[in-house]
C-alpha atoms as a PDB file:
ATOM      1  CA  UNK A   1     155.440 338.556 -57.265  1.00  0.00           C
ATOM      2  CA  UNK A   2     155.773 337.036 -60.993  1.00  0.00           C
ATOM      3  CA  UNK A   3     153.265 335.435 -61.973  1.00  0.00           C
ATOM      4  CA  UNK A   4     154.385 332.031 -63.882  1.00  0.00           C
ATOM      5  CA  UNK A   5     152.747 333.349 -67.024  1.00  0.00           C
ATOM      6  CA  UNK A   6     155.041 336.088 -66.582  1.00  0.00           C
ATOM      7  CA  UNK A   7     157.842 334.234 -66.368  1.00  0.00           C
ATOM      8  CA  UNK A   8     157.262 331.926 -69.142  1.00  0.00           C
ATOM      9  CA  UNK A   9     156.925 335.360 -71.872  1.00  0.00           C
ATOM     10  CA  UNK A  10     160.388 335.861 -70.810  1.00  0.00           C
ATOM     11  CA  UNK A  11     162.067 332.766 -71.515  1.00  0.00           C
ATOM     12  CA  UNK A  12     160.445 332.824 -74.243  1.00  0.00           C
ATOM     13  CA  UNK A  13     160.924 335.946 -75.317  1.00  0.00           C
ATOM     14  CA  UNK A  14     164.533 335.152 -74.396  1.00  0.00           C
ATOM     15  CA  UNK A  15     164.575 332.374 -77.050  1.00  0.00           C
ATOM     16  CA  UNK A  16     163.619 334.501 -79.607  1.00  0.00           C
ATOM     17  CA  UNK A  17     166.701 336.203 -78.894  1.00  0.00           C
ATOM     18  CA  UNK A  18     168.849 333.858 -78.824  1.00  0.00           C
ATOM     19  CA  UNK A  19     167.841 332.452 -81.933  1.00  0.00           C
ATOM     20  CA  UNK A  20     168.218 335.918 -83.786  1.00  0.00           C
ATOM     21  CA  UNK A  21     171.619 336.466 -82.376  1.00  0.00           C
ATOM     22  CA  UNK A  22     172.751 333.016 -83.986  1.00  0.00           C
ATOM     23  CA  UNK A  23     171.032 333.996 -87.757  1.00  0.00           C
ATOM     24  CA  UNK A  24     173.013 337.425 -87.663  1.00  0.00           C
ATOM     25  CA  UNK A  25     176.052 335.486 -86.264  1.00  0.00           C
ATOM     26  CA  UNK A  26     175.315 333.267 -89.437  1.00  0.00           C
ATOM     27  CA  UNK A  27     174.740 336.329 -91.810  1.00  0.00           C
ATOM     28  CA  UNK A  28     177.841 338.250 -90.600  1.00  0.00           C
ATOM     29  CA  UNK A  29     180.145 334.908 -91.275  1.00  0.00           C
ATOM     30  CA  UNK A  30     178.615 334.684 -94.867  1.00  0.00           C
ATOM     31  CA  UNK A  31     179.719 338.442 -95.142  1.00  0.00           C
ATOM     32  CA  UNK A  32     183.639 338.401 -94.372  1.00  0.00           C
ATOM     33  CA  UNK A  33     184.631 341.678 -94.075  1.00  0.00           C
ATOM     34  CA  UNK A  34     181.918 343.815 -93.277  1.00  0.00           C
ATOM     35  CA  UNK A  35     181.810 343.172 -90.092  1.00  0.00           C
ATOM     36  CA  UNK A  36     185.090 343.286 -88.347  1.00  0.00           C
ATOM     37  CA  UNK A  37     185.334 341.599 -84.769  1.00  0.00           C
ATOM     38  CA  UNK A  38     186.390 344.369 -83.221  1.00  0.00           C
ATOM     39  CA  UNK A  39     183.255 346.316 -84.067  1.00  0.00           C
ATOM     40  CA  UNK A  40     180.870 343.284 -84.053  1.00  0.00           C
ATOM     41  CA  UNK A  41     181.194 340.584 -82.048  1.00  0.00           C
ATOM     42  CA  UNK A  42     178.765 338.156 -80.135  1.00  0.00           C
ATOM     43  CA  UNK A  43     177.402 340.490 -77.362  1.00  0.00           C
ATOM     44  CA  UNK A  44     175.936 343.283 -80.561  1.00  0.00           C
ATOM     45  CA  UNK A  45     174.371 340.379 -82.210  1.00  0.00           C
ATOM     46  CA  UNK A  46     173.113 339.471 -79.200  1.00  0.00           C
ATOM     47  CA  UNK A  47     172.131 343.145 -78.514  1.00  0.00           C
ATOM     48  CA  UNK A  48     170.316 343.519 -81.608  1.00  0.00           C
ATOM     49  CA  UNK A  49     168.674 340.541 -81.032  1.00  0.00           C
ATOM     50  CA  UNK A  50     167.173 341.143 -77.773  1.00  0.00           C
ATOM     51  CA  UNK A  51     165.907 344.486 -79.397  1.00  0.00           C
ATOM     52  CA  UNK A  52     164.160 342.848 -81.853  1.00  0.00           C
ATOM     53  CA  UNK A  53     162.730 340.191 -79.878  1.00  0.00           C
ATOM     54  CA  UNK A  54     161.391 342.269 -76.998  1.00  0.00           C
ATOM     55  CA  UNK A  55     159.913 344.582 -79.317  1.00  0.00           C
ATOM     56  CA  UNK A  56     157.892 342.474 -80.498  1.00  0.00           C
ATOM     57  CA  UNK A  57     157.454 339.495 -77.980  1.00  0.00           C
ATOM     58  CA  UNK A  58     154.380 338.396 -80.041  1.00  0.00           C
ATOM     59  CA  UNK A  59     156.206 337.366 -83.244  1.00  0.00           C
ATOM     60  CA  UNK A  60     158.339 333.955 -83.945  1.00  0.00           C
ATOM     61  CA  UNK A  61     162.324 333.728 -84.696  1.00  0.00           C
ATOM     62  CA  UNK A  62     161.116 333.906 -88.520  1.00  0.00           C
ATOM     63  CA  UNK A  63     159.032 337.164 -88.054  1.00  0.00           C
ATOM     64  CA  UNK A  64     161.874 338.911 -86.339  1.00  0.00           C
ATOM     65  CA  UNK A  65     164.567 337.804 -89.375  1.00  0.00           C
ATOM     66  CA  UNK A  66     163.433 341.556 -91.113  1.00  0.00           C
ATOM     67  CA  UNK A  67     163.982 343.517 -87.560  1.00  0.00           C
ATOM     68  CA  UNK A  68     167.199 342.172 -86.793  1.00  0.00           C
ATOM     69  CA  UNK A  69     168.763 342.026 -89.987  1.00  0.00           C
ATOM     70  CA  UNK A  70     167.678 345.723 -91.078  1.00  0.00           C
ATOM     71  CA  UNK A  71     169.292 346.743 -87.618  1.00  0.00           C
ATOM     72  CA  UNK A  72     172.537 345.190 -88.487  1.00  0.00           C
ATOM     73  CA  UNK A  73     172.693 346.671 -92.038  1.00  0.00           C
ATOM     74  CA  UNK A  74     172.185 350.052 -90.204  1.00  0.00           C
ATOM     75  CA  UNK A  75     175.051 349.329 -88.580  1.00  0.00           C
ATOM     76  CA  UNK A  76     177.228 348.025 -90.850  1.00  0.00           C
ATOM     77  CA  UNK A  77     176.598 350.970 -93.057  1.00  0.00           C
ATOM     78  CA  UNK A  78     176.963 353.143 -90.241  1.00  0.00           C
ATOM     79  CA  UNK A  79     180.237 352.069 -89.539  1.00  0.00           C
ATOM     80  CA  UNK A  80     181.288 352.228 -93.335  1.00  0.00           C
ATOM     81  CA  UNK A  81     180.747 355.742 -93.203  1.00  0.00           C
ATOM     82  CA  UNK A  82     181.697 357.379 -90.453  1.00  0.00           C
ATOM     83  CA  UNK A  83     184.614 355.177 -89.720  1.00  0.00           C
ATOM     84  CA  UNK A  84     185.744 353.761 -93.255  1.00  0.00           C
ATOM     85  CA  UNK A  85     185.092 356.354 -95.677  1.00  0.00           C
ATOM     86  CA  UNK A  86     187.432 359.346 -96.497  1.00  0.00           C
ATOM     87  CA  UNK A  87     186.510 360.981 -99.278  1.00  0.00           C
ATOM     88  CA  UNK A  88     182.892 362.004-100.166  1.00  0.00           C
ATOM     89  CA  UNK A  89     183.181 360.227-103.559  1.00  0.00           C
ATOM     90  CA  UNK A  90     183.823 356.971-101.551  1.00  0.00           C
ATOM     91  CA  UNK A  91     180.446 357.898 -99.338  1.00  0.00           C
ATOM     92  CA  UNK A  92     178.232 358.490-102.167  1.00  0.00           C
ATOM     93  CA  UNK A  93     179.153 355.694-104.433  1.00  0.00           C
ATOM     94  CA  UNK A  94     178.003 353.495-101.097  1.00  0.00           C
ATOM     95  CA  UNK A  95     174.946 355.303-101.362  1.00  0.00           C
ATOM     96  CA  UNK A  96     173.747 354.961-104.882  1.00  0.00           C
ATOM     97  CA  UNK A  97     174.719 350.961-104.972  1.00  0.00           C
ATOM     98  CA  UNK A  98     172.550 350.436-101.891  1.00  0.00           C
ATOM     99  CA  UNK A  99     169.749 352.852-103.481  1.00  0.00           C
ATOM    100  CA  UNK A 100     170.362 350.572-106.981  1.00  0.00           C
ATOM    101  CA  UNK A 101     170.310 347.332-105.028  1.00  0.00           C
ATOM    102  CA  UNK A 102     167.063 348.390-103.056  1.00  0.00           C
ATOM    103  CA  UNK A 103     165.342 348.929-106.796  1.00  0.00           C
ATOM    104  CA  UNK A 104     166.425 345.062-107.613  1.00  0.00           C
ATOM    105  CA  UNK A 105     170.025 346.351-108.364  1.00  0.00           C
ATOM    106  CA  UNK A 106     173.217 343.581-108.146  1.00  0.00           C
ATOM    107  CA  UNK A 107     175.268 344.500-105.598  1.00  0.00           C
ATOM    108  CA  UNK A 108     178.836 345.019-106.018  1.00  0.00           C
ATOM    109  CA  UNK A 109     179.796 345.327-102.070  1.00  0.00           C
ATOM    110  CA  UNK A 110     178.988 343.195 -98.967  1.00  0.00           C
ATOM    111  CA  UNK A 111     177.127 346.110 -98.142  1.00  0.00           C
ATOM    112  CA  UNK A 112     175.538 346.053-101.131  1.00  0.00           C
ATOM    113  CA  UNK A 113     175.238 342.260-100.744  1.00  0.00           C
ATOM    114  CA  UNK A 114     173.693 342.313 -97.475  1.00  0.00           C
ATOM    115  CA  UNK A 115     171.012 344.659 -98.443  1.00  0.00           C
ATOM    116  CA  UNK A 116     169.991 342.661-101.007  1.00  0.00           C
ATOM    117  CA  UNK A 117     169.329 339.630 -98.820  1.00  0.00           C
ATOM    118  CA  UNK A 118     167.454 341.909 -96.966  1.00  0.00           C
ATOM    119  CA  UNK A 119     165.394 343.106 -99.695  1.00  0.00           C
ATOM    120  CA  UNK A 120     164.994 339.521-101.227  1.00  0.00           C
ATOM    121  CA  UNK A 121     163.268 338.689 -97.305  1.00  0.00           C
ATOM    122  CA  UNK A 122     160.496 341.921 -97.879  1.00  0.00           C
ATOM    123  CA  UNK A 123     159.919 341.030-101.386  1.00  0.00           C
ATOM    124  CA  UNK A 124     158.777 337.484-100.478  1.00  0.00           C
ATOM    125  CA  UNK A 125     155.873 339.058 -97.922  1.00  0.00           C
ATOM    126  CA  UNK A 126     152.133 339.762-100.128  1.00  0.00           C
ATOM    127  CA  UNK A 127     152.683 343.457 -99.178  1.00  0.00           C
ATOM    128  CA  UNK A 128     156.187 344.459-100.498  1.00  0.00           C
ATOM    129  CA  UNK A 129     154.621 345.726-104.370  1.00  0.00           C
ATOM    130  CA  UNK A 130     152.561 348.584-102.630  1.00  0.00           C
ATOM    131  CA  UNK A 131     155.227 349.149-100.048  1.00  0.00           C
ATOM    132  CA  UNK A 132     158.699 348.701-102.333  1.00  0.00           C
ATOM    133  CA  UNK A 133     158.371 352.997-102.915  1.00  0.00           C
ATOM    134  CA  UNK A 134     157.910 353.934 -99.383  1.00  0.00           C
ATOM    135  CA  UNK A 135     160.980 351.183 -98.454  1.00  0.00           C
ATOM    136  CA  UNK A 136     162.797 352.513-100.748  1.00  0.00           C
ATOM    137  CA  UNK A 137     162.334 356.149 -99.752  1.00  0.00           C
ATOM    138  CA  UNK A 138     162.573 355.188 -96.020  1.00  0.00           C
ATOM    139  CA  UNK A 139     165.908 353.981 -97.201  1.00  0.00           C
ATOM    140  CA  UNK A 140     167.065 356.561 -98.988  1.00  0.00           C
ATOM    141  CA  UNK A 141     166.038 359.060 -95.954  1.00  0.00           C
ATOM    142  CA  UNK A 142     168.430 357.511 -93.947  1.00  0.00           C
ATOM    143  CA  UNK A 143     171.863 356.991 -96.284  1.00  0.00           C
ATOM    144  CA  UNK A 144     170.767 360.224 -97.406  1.00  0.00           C
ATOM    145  CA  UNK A 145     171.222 361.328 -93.477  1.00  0.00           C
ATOM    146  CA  UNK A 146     174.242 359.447 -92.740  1.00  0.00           C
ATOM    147  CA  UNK A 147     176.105 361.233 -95.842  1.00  0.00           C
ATOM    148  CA  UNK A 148     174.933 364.581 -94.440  1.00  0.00           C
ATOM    149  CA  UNK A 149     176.047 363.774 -90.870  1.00  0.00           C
ATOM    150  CA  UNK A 150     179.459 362.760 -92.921  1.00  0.00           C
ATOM    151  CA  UNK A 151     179.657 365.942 -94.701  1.00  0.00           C
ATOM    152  CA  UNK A 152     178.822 367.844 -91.156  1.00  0.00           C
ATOM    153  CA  UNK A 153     181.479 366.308 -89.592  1.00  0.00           C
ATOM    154  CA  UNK A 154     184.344 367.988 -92.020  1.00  0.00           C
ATOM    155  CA  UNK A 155     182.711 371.291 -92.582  1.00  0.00           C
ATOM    156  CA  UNK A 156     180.363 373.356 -90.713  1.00  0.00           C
ATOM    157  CA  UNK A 157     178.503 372.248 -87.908  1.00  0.00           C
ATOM    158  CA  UNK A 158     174.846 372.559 -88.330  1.00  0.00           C
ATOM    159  CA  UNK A 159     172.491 374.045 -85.518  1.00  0.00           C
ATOM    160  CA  UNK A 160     171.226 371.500 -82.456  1.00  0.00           C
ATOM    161  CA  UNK A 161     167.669 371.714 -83.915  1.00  0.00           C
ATOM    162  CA  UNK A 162     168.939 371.062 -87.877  1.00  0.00           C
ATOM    163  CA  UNK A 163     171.145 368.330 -86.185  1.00  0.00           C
ATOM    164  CA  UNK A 164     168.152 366.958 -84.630  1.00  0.00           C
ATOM    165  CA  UNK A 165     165.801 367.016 -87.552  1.00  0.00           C
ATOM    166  CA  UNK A 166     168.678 364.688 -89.250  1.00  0.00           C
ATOM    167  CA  UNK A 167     167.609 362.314 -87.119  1.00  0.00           C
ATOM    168  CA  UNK A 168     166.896 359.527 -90.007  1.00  0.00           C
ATOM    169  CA  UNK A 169     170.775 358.395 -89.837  1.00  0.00           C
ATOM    170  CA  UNK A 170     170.576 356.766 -86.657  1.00  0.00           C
ATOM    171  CA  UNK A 171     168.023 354.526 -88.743  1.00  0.00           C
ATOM    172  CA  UNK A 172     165.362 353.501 -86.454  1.00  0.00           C
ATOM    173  CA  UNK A 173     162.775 354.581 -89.015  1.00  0.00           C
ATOM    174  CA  UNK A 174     164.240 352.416 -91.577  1.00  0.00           C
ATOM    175  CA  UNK A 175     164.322 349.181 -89.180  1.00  0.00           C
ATOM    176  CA  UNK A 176     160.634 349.642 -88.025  1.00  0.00           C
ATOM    177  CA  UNK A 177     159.193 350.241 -91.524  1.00  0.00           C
ATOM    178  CA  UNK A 178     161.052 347.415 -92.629  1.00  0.00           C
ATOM    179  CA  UNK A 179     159.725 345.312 -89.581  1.00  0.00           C
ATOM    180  CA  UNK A 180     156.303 346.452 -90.306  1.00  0.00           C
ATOM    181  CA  UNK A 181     156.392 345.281 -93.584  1.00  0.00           C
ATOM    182  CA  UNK A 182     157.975 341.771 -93.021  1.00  0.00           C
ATOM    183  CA  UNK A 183     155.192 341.240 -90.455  1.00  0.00           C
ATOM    184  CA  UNK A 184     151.759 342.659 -92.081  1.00  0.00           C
ATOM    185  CA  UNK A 185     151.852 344.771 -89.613  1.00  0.00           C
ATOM    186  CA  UNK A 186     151.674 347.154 -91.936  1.00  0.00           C
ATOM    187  CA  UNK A 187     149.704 346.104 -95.468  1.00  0.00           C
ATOM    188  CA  UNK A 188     149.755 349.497 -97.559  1.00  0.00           C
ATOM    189  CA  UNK A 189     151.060 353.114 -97.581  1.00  0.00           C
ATOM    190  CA  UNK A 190     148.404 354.311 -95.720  1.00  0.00           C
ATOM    191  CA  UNK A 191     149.878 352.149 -92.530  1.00  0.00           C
ATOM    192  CA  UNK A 192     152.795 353.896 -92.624  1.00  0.00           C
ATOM    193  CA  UNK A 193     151.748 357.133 -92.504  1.00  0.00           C
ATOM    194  CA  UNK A 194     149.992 356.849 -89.709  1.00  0.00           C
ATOM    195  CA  UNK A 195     152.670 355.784 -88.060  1.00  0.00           C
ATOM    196  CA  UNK A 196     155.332 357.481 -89.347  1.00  0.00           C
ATOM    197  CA  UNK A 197     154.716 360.643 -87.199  1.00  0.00           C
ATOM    198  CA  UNK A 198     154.673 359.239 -83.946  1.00  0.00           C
ATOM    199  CA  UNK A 199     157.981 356.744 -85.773  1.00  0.00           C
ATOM    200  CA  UNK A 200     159.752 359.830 -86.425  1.00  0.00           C
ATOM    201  CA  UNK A 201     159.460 361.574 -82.727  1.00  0.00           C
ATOM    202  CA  UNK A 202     160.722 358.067 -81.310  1.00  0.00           C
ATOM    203  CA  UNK A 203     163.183 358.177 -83.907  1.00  0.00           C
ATOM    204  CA  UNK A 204     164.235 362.212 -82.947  1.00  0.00           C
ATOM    205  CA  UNK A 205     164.049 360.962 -78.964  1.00  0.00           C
ATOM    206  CA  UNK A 206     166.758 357.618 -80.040  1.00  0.00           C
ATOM    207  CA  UNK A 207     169.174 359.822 -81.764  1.00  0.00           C
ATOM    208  CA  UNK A 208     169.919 362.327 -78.251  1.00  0.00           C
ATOM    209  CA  UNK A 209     169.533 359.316 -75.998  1.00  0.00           C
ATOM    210  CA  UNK A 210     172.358 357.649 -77.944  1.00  0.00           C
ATOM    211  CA  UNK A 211     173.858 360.958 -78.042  1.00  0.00           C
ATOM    212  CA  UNK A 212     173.744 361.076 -74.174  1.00  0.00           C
ATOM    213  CA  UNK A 213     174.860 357.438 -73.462  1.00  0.00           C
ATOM    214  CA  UNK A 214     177.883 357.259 -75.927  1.00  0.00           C
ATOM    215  CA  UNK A 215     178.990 360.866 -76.725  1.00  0.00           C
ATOM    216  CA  UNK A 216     182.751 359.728 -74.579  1.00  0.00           C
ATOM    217  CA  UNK A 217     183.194 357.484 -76.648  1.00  0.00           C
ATOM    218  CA  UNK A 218     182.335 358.971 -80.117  1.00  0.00           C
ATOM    219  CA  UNK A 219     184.331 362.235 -79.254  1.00  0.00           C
ATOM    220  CA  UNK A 220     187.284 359.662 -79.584  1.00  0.00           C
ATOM    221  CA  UNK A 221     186.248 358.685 -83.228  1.00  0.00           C
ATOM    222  CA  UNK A 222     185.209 362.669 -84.034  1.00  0.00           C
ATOM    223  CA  UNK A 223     181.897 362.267 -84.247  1.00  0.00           C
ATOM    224  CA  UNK A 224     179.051 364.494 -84.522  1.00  0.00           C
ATOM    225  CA  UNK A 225     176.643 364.727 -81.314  1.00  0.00           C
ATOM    226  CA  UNK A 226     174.193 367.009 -79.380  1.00  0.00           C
ATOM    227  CA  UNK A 227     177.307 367.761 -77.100  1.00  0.00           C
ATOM    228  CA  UNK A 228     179.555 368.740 -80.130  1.00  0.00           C
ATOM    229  CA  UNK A 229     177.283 370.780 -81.180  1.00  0.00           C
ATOM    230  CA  UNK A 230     177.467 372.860 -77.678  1.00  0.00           C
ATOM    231  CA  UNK A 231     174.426 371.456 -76.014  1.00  0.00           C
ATOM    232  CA  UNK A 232     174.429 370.593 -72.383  1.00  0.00           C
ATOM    233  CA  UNK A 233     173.500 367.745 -70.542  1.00  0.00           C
ATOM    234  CA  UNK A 234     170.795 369.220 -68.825  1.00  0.00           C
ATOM    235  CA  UNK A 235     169.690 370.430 -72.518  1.00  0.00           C
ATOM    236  CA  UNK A 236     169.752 366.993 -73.517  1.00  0.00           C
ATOM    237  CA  UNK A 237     167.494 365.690 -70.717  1.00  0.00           C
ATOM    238  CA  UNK A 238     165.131 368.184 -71.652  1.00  0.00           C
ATOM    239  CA  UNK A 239     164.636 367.779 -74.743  1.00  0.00           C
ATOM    240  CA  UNK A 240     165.025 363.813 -74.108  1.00  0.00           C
ATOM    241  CA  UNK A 241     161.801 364.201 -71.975  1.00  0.00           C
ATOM    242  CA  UNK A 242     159.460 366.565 -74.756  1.00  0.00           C
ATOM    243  CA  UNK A 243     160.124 364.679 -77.233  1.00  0.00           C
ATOM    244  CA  UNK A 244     159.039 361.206 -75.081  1.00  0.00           C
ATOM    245  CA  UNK A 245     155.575 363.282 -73.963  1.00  0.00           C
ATOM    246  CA  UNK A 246     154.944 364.221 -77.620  1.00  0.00           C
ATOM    247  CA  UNK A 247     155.729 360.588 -78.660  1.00  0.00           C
ATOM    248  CA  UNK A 248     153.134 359.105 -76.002  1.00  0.00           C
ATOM    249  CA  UNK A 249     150.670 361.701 -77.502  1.00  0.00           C
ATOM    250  CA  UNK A 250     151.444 360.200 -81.440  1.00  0.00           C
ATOM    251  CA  UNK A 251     151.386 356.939 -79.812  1.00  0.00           C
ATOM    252  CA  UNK A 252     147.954 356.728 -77.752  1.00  0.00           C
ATOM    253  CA  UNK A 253     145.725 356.966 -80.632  1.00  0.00           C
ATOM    254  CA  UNK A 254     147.360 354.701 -82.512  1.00  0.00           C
ATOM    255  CA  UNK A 255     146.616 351.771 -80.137  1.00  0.00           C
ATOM    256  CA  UNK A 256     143.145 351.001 -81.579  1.00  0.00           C
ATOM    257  CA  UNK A 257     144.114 350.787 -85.540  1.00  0.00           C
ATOM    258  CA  UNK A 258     147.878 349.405 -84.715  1.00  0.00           C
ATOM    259  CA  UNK A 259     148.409 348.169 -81.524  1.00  0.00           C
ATOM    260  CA  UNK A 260     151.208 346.100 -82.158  1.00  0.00           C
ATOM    261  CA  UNK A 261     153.015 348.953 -84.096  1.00  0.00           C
ATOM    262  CA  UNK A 262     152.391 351.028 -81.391  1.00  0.00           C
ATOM    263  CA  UNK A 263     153.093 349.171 -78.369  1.00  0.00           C
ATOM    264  CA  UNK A 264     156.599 348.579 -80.870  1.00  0.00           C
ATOM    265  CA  UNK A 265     157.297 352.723 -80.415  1.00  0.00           C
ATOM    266  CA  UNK A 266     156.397 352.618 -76.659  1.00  0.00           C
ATOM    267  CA  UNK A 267     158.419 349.819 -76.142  1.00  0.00           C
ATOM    268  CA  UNK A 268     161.487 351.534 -77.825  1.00  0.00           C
ATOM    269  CA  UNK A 269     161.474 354.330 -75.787  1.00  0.00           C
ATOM    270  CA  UNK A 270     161.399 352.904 -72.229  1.00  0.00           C
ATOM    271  CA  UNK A 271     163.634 349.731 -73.116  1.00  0.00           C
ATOM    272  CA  UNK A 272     166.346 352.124 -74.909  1.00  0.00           C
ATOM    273  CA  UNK A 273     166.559 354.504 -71.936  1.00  0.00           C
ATOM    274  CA  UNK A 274     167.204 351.502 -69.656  1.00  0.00           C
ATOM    275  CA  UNK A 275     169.596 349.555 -72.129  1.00  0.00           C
ATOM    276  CA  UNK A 276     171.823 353.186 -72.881  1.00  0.00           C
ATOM    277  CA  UNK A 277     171.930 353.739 -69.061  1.00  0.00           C
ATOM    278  CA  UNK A 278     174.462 350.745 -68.990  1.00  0.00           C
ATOM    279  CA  UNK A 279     175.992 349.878 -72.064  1.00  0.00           C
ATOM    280  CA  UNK A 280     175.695 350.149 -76.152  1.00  0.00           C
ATOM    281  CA  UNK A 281     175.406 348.493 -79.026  1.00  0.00           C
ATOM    282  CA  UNK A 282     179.399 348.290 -80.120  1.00  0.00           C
ATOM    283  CA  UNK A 283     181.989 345.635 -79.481  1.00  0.00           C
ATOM    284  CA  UNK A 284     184.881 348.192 -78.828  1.00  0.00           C
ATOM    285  CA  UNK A 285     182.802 350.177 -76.226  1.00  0.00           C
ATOM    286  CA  UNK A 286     184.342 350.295 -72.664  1.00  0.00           C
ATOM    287  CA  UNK A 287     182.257 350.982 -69.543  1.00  0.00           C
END
């Protein structure tokens, strides 16, 4: 039975949610245009929010404004490129104003916009001096991986395992580090390497599962996944299930030194598998 103690962490954790759904609700209206209803409506705000708040049930609506915001930008960037852009000139001049803007650049774009609200939350936290570089380059690994993925798609398709090792565009590196940095939960560079090992298996381990729960509905929009790339399901679930024992191996010994962190990486592995096995993320996706 559920315990009442039980019980009351999940409304509460529920409250966190519901909270963060109604900032990014907010931040989206203040952003016309960058995220279109038919890609984002109530239910991914929602989504996201849940994510951030059962990731880290320990934290208030405030400490969760980083998490959930950096996940939206991920995806509004996401959609930008893969969906928007048609040239590469139009892809890379997205890239170097959200690289300038990250530096303490003006943005020109809501993108650009958006990212610098985003960066204005970090730099307000006592850590964000000795962690601006490694934000930065956590940043950069991932537009840098969503205009490879772009260039992929029209050209030749790389190898499962080079696919695979581009796993920075799905950008759940770039939403933990910047979660870890809003919430002290990591206080210098040293923090995040530790982590990012173990950060980047969970990230490797995200990118197939996706790959695996939305790969109908992507071959509609053309784009690039395990299964393009001539993998089979049962290769999927294979490598779906190395990559989660290697992860629990990064993970274990971070528990002592980060436990928060780390119970953050557990948490996104067995939460994701059971959120993908019914739905994602996307307003336009039918099940």
């Amino acid at each position: 039975m559920t315990t009442p103690a039980e019980l009351f962490a999940d409304g509460r954790t529920c409250a966190l949610a519901v909270a963060g759904a109604r900032d990014l609700a907010r931040g989206a209206a203040a952003h016309p245009g960058l995220f279109p209803e038919k890609s984002f409506d109530g239910g991914l705000y929602f989504s996201l929010a849940l994510a951030g708040a059962f990731g880290s049930p320990w934290a208030t609506a405030d400490a969760l404004r980083a998490v959930n915001r950096a996940s939206l930008l991920v995806f509004a960037v996401d959609r930008l490129i893969d969906e928007e852009a048609t040239a590469r000139e139009e892809v890379a001049a997205l890239v170097t104003e959200c690289l300038a803007v990250a530096g303490g650049g003006a943005p020109v774009s809501p993108a650009g916009a958006f990212l610098a609200e985003l960066r204005g939350e970090l730099a307000g936290t006592a850590g964000f001096p000795g962690l601006e570089p490694a934000w930065r380059a956590q940043l950069e690994r991932m537009l840098t991986a969503m205009a490879r993925e772009w260039e992929w798609s029209r050209a030749e398709a790389p190898t499962p395992e080079r696919y695979l090792a581009n796993a920075d565009s799905c950008g759940a590196g770039f939403i933990s580090v910047s979660h870890w940095i809003y919430t002290g939960l990591a206080t210098g560079p040293g923090d995040l390497d530790r982590l990012r090992p173990a950060g980047d298996t969970v990230q490797r381990y995200l990118r197939l599962l996706n790959d695996l729960a939305t790969h109908h509905r992507e071959r509609s929009f053309g784009d690039l996944n395990a299964f393009t790339l001539g993998m089979t399901r049962d290769e999927v679930t294979t490598r779906l299930a190395e990559l989660s024992r290697e992860a629990a191996d990064l993970i274990e010994p971070l528990r002592n030194v980060h436990p928060r962190a780390a119970a953050y990486l557990w948490w996104q592995i067995h939460y994701s598998a059971g959120f993908y096995e019914l739905t994602d993320f996307w307003a336009d996706t039918q099940w």
